[in-house]
Protein backbone atom coordinates (compact mmCIF):
# COMPACT_ATOMS: atom_id res chain seq x y z
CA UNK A 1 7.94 -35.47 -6.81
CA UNK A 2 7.99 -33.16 -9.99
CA UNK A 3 8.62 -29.63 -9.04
CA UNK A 4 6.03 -28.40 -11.25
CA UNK A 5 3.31 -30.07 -8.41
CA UNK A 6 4.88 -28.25 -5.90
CA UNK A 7 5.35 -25.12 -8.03
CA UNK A 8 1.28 -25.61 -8.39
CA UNK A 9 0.49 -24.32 -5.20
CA UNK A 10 2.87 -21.16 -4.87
CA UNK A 11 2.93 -19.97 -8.41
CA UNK A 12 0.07 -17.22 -8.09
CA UNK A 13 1.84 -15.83 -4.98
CA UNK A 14 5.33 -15.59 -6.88
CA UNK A 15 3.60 -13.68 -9.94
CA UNK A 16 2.13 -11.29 -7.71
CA UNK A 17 5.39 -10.23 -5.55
CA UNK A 18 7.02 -9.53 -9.06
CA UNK A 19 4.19 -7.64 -10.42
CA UNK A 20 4.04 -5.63 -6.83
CA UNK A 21 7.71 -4.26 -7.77
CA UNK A 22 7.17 -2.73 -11.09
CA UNK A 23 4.59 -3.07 -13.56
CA UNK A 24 5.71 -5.89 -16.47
CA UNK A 25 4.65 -7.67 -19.40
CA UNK A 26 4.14 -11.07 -20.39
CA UNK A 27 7.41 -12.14 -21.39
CA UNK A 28 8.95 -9.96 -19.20
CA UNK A 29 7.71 -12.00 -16.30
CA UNK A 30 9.10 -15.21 -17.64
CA UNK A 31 12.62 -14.00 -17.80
CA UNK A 32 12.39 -12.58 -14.58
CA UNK A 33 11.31 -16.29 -12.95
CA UNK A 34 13.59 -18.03 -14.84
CA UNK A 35 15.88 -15.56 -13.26
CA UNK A 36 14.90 -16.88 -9.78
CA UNK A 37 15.55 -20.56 -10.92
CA UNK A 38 12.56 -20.85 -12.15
CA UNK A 39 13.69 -22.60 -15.58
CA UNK A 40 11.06 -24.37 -16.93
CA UNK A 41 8.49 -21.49 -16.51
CA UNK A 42 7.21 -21.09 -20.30
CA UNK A 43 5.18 -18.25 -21.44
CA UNK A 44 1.68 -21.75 -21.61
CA UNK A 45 2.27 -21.25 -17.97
CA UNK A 46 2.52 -17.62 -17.09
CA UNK A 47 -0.42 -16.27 -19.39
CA UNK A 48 -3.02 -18.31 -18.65
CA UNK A 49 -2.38 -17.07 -14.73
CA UNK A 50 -2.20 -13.76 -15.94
CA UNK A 51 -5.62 -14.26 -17.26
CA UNK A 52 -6.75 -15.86 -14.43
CA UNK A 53 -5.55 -13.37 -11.97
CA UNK A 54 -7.14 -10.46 -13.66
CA UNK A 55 -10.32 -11.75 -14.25
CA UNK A 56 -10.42 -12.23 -10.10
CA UNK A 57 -9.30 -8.46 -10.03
CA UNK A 58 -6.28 -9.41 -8.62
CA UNK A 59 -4.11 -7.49 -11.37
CA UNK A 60 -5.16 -4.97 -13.88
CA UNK A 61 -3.49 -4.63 -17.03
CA UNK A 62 -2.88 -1.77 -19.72
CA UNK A 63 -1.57 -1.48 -23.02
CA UNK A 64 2.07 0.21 -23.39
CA UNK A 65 4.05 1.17 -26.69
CA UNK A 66 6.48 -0.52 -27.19
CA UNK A 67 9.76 0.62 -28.76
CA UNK A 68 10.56 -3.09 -30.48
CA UNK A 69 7.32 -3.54 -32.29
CA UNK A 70 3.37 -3.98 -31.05
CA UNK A 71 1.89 -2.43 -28.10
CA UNK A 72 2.40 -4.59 -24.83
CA UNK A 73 0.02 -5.51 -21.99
CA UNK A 74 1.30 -4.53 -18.89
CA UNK A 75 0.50 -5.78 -15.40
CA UNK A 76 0.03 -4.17 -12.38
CA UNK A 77 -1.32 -5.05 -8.97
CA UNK A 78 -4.88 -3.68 -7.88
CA UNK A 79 -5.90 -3.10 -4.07
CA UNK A 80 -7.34 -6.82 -3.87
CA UNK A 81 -3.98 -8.59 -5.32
CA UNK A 82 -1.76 -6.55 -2.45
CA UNK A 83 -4.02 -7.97 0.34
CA UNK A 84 -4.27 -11.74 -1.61
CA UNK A 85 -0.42 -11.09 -1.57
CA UNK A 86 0.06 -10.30 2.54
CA UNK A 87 -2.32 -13.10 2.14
CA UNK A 88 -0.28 -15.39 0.93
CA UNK A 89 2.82 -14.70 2.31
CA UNK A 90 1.52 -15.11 5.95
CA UNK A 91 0.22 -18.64 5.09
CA UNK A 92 3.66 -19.36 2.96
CA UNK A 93 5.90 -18.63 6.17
CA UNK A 94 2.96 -21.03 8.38
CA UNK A 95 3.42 -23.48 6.15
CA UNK A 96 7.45 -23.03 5.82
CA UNK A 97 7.72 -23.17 9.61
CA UNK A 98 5.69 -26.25 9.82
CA UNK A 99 7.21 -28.43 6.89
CA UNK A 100 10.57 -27.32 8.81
CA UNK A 101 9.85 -28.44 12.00
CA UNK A 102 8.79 -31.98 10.30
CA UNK A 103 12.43 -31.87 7.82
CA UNK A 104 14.38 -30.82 11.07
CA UNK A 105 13.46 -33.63 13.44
């Protein structure tokens, strides 16, 4: 199984724990994944979710100078993406438990 199916599922909830640190632009998020691991995270992947997720309100975004050239969009996390977030991390440990229990027997 490719790790991008898996990645599929789980992606939305890793954007949003990074964005719930520190507010951070495009690019900015794609190092910081492929800093987790996460190496063939391109920039095709990670702005269309960043579109998605703030047209459900789940991040809000704002334009920032920047000292290197054009302003930059930065993301932040609204009211709605912290609870989608506890959301999602409840049902990630569920389901972590579970596919352990299954791996472990």
């Amino acid at each position: 199984m490719k790790e991008t199916q898996l990645l599929k599922g789980v992606l939305d909830g890793c954007v949003l724990q990074i964005i719930s640190k520190k507010e951070i632009y495009g690019y900015e998020l794609v190092q910081e994944l492929r800093g987790y691991g996460f190496e063939t995270i391109v920039g095709g992947t990670i702005y269309p979710l960043l579109q998605k997720l703030e047209k459900q309100r789940l991040i809000k975004a704002e334009l920032k100078k920047s000292p290197d050239g054009p302003d930059r969009k930065y993301f932040s996390l609204t009211e709605a993406g912290e609870e989608y977030l506890n959301s999602f991390k409840q049902q990630w440990e569920n389901l972590v438990s579970k596919v352990e229990r299954i791996i472990e027997e």
